[in-house]
Protein backbone atom coordinates (compact mmCIF):
# COMPACT_ATOMS: atom_id res chain seq x y z
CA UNK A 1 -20.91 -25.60 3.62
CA UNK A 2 -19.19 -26.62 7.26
CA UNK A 3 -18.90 -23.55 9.44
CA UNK A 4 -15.22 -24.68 10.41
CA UNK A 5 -12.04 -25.32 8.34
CA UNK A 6 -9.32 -26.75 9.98
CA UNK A 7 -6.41 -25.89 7.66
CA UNK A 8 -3.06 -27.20 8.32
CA UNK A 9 -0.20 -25.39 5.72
CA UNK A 10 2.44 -28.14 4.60
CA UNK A 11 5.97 -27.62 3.66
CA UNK A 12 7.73 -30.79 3.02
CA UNK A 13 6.34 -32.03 6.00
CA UNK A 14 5.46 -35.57 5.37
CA UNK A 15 7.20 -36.53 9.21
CA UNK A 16 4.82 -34.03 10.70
CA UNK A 17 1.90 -35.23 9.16
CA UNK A 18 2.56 -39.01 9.64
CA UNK A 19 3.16 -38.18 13.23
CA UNK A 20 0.74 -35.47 13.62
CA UNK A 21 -2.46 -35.85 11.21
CA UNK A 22 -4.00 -38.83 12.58
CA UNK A 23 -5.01 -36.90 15.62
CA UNK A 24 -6.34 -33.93 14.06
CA UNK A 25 -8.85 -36.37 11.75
CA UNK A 26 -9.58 -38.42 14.71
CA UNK A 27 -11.38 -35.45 16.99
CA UNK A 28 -12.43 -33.36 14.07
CA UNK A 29 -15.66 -34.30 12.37
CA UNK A 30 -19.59 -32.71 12.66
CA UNK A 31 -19.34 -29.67 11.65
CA UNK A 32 -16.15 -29.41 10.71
CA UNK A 33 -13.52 -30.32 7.76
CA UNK A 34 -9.66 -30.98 7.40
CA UNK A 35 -7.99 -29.17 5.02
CA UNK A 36 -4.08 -29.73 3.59
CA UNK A 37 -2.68 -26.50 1.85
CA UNK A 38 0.59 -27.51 0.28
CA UNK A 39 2.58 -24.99 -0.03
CA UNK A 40 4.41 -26.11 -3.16
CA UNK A 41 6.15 -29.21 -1.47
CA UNK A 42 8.93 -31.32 -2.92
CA UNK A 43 8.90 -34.13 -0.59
CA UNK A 44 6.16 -37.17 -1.03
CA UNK A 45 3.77 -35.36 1.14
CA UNK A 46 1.35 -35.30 -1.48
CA UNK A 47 1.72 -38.62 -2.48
CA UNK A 48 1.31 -40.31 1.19
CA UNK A 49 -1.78 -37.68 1.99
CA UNK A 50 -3.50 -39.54 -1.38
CA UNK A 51 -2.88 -42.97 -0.55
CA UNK A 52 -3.20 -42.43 3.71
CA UNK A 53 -6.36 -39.68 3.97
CA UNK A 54 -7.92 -39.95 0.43
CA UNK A 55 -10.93 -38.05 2.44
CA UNK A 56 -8.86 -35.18 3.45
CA UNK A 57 -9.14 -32.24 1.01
CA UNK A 58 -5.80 -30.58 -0.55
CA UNK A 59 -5.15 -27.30 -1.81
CA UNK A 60 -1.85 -27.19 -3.97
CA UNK A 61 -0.06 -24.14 -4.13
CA UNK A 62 2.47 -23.92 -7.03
CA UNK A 63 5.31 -22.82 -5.07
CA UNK A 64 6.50 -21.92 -1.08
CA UNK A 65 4.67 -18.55 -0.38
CA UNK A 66 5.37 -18.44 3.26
CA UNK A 67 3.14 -18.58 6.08
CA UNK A 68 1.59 -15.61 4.90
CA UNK A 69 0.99 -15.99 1.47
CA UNK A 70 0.44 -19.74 1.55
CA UNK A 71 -2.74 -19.21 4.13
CA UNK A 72 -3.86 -16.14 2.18
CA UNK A 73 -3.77 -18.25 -0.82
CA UNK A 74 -5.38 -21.15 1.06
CA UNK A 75 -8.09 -19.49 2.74
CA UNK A 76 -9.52 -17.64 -0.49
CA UNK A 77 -10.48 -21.23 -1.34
CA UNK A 78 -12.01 -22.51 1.40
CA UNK A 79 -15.96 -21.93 2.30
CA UNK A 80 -16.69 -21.63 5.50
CA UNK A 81 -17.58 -19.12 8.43
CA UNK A 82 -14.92 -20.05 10.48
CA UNK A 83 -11.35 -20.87 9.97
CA UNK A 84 -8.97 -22.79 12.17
CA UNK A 85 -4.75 -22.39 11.21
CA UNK A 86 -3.34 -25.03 12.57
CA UNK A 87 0.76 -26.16 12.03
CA UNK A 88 1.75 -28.74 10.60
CA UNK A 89 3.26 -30.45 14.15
CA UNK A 90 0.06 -30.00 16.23
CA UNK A 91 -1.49 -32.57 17.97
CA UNK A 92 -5.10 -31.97 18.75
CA UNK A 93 -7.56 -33.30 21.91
CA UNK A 94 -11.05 -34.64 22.25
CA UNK A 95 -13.51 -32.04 21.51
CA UNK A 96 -10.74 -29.22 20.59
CA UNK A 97 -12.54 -27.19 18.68
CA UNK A 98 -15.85 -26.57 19.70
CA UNK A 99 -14.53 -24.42 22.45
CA UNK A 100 -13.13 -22.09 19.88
CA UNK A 101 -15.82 -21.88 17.75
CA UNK A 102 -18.34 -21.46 20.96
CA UNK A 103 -16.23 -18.00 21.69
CA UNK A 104 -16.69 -16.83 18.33
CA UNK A 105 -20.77 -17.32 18.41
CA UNK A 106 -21.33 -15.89 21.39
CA UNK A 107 -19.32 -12.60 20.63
CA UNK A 108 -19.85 -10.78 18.00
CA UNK A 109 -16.81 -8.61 18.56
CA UNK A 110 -14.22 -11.52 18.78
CA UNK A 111 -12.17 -11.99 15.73
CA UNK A 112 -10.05 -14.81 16.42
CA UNK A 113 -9.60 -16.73 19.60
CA UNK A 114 -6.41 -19.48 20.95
CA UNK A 115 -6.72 -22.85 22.36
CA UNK A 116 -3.90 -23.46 25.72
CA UNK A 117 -0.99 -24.65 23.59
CA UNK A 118 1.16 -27.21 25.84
CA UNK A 119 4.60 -28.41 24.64
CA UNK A 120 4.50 -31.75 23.15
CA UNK A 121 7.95 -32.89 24.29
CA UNK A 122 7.20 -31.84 27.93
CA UNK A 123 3.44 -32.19 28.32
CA UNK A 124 3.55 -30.48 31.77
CA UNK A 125 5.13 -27.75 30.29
CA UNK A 126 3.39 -24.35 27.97
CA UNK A 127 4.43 -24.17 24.71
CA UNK A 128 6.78 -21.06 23.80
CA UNK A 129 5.10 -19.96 20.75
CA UNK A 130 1.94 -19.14 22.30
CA UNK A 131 1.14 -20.85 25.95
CA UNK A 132 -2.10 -19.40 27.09
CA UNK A 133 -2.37 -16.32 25.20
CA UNK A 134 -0.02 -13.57 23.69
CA UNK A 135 0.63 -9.76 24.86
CA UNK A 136 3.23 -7.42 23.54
CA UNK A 137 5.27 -4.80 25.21
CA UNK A 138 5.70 -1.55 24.32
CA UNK A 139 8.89 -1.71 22.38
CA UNK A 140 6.76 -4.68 20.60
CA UNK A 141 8.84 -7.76 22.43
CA UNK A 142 5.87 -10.51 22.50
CA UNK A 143 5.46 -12.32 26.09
CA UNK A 144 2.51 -14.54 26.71
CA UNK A 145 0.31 -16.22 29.77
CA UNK A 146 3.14 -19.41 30.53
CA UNK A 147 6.45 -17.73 28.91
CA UNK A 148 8.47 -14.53 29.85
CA UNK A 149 10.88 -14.52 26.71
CA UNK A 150 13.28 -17.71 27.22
CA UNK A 151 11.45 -18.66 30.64
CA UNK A 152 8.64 -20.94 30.10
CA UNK A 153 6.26 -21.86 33.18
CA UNK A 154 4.35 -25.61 33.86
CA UNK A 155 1.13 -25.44 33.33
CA UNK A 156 -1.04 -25.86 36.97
CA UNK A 157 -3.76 -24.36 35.91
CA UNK A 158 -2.68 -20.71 37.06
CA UNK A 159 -3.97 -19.22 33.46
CA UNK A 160 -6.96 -22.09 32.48
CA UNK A 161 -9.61 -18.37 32.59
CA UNK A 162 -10.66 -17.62 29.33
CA UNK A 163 -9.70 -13.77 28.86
CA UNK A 164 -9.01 -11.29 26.25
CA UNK A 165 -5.31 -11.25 25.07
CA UNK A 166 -3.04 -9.37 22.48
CA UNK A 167 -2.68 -12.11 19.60
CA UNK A 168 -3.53 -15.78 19.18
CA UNK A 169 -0.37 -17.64 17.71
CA UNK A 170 0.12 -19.05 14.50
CA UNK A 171 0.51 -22.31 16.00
CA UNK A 172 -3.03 -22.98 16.15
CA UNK A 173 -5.66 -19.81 15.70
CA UNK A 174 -9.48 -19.94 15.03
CA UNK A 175 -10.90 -16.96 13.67
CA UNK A 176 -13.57 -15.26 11.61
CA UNK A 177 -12.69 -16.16 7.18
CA UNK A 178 -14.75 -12.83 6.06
CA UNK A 179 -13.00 -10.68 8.78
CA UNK A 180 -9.48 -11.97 7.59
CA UNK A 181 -9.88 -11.71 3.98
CA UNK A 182 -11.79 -8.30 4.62
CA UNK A 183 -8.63 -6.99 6.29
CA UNK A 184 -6.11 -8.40 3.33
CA UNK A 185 -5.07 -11.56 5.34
CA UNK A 186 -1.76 -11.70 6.30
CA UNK A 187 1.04 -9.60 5.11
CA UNK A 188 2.90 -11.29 2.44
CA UNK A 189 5.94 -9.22 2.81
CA UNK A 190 6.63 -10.56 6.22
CA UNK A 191 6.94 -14.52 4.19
CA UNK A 192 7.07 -15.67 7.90
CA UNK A 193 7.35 -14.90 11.37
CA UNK A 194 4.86 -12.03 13.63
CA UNK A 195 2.68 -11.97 10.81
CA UNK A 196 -0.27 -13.30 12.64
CA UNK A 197 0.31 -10.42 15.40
CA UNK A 198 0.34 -7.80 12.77
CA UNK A 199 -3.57 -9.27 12.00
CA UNK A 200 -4.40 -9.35 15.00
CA UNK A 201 -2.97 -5.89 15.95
CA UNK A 202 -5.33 -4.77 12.60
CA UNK A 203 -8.24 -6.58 13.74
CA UNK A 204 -8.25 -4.92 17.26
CA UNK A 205 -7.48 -1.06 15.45
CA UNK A 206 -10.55 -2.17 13.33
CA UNK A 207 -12.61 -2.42 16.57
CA UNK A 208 -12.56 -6.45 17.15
CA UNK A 209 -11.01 -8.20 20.30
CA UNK A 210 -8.31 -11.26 20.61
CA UNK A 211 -9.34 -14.27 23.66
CA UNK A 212 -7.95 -17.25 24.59
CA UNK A 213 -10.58 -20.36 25.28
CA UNK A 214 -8.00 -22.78 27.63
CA UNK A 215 -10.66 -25.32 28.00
CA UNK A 216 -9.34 -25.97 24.18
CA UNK A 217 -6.28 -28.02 24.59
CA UNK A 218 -3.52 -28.77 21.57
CA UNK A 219 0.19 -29.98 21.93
CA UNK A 220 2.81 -28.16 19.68
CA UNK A 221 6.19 -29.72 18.92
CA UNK A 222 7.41 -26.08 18.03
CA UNK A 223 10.35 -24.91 15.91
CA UNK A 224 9.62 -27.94 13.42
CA UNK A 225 9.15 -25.62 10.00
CA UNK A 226 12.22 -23.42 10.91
CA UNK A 227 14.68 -24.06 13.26
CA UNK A 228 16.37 -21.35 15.48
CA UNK A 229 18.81 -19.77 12.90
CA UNK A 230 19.90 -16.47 11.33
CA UNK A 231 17.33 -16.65 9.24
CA UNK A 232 14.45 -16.98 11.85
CA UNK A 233 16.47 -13.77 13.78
CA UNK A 234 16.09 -11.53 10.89
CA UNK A 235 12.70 -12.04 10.08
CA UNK A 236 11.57 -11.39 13.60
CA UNK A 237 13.44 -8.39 13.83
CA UNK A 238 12.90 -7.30 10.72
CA UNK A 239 9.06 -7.99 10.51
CA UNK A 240 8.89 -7.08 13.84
CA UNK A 241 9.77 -3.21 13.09
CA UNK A 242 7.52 -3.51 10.19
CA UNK A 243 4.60 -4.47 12.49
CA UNK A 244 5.31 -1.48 15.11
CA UNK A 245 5.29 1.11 12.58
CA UNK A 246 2.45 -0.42 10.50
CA UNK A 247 0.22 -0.90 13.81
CA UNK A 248 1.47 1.50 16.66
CA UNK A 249 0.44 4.72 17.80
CA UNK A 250 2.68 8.38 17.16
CA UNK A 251 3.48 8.20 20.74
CA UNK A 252 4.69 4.13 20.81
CA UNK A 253 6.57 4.67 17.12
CA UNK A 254 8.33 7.21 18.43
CA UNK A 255 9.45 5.99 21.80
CA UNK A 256 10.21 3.16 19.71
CA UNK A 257 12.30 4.81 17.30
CA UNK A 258 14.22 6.06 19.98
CA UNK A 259 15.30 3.03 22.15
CA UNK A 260 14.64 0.08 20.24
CA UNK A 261 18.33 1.06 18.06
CA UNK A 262 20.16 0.43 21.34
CA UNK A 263 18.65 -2.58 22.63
CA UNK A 264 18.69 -4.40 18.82
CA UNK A 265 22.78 -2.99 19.18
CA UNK A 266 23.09 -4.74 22.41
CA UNK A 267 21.52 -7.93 21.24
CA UNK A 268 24.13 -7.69 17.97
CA UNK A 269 27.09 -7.44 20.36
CA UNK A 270 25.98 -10.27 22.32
CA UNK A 271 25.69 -12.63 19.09
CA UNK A 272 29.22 -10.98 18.22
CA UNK A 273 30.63 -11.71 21.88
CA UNK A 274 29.20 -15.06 22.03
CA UNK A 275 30.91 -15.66 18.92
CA UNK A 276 27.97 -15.96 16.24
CA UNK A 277 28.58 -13.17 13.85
CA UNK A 278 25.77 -14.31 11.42
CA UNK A 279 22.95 -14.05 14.16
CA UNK A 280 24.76 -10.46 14.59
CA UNK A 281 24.53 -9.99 11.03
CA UNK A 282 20.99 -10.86 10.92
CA UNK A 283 20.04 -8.34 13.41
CA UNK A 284 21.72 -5.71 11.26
CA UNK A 285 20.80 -6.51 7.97
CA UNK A 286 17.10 -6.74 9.58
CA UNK A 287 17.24 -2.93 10.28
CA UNK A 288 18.16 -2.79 6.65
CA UNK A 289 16.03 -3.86 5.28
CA UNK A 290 13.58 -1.84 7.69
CA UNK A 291 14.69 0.98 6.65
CA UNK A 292 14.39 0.17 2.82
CA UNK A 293 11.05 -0.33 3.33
CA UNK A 294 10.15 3.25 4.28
CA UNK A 295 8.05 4.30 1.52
CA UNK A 296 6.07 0.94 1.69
CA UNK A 297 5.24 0.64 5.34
CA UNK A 298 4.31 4.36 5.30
CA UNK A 299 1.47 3.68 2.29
CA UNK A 300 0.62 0.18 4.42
CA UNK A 301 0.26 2.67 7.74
CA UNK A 302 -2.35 4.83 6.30
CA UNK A 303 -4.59 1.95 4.54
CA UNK A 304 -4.88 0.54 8.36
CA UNK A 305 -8.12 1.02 10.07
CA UNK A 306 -8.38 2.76 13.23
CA UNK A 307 -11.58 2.94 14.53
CA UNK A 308 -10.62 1.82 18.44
CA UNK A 309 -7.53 2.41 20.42
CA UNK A 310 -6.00 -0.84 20.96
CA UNK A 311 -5.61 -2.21 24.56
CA UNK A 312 -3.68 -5.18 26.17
CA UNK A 313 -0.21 -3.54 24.94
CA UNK A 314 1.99 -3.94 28.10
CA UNK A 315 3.29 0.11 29.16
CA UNK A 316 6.88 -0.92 30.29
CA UNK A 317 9.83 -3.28 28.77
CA UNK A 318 9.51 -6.83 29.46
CA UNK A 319 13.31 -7.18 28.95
CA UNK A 320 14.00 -5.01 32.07
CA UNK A 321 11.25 -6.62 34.02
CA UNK A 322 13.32 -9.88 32.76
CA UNK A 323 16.47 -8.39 33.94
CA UNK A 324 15.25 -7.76 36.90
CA UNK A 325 14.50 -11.20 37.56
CA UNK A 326 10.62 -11.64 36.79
CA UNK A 327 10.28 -14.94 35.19
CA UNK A 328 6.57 -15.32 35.43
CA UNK A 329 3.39 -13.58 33.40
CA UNK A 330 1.68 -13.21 36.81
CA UNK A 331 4.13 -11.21 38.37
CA UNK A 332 4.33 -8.65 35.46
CA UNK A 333 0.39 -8.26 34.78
């Protein structure tokens, strides 16, 4: 038994993985394994991880479950104390993980902790999909250390503390196996997209904390599984609502419920006046299928554990603090 599992979830990704493999095998060894879920590929990934990595373990999956379901799938098959999700278009550095895993010894109460992730097509720059560490707002927009919504920082150094933090991205996120399975994993409804802030959220109601360890260091290409698109608009906004009513207390749901109709409206009229009626469309048909979900997020809401108030949720709007022309994390926190 290794006490870390590096497991990287593959879609028809056999580019990623020729480009993006080799350095995750290279500085991963000791104590640790690599670990290829396929997530029911029809590309030749298969075929080229058999004949490149023979060494490298695969999990196949019959089909595409998603994010979600693929790693909860995934994970239930792996045996080890630690596990370490990892994309497909990550490239790792010397002595990555050991940083991560080092958090998780020494504290007890840490569920899952994030490596800095830079952008690998501007190495200067942070990484939008997770930088160095992730924080909500109240209305549930996600910001993080490097990137105020479209404005992402370079990287000087200005967040290289190791800290407690909202959520660890997707990306690349090194947490406890029991914990995640104990807590039902991911939420398979959500197929993709905020589902690892929804665990997180969970873990910290169920009385664990979130930290980023910067002194781990990975490069993420970003945006490589699924392109900006309609389709990635309505599963944020849709699995984003889901998250907020799952997760949130009275008080947040409510203020919620109250403004977050307008300011999804005003995004839909922006799509519309920019002339892109399908992102529009996906807004709306997110709220849909919301809404649908009543009955089913309600029955999700009360099998949540609650045993701590959560912290780390920012108490204002980061989209009127964006207005308003604040463009870095430091200025808002």
């Amino acid at each position: 038994m290794v006490r870390l599992s590096v497991v990287i979830l593959n879609w028809n990704g056999r580019h990623h993985l020729e480009r993006y493999l080799p350095s995750v095998v290279a500085n991963t060894s000791g104590d640790a394994e690599v670990i290829v879920a396929d997530n029911g590929s029809t590309d030749d990934s298969l075929q080229w991880l058999r004949l490149t990595y023979p060494d490298v373990r695969v999990i196949c999956l019959d089909r595409n479950y998603g994010f979600a379901g693929g790693y909860n799938r995934a994970l239930k098959e792996v045996d080890s104390e630690y596990v370490l999700l990892l994309n497909s278009d990550v490239e790792v550095t010397p002595n990555w993980w050991q940083p991560l895993v080092n958090v998780l010894d020494n504290n007890a109460d840490v569920a899952a902790v994030a490596p800095k992730l830079l952008a690998d097509t501007e190495r200067g720059k942070f990484e939008y999909a997770g930088a160095s560490g992730g924080f909500i707002d109240y209305l549930g927009y996600p910001f993080c250390r490097g990137r105020i919504l479209s404005s992402v920082e370079s990287d000087e150094g200005q967040y290289d503390d190791s800290r407690e933090i909202f959520w660890a991205s997707g990306a690349a996120m090194c947490c406890r196996r029991e914990l995640f399975l104990e807590l039902g994993g991911f939420d398979e409804d959500f197929f993709a997209h905020m589902e690892e802030i929804d665990l997180q959220w969970r873990m910290q109601l169920a009385g664990y904390r979130i930290m980023v360890e910067p002194r781990s260091v990975v490069y993420h290409f970003g945006g490589g599984t699924l392109p900006a698109s309609p389709r990635k608009i309505f599963l944020n906004h849709r699995n984003n609502l889901a998250m907020l009513f799952k997760c949130s207390s009275p008080v947040q749901r409510a203020v919620v419920a109250v403004v977050r109709p307008f300011t999804d409206m005003a995004e839909a009229l922006a799509h519309l006046v920019t002339l892109h009626p399908q992102r529009a469309w996906a807004v709306l048909r997110a709220w849909g299928e919301f809404i649908a979900w009543h009955k089913q997020l309600a029955a999700k809401r009360r099998s949540v554990v609650r045993k701590k108030k959560v912290r780390n949720i920012y108490r204002f709007s980061i989209v009127v603090r964006y207005i308003f022309g604040c463009r870095k994390f430091k200025n808002i926190v």
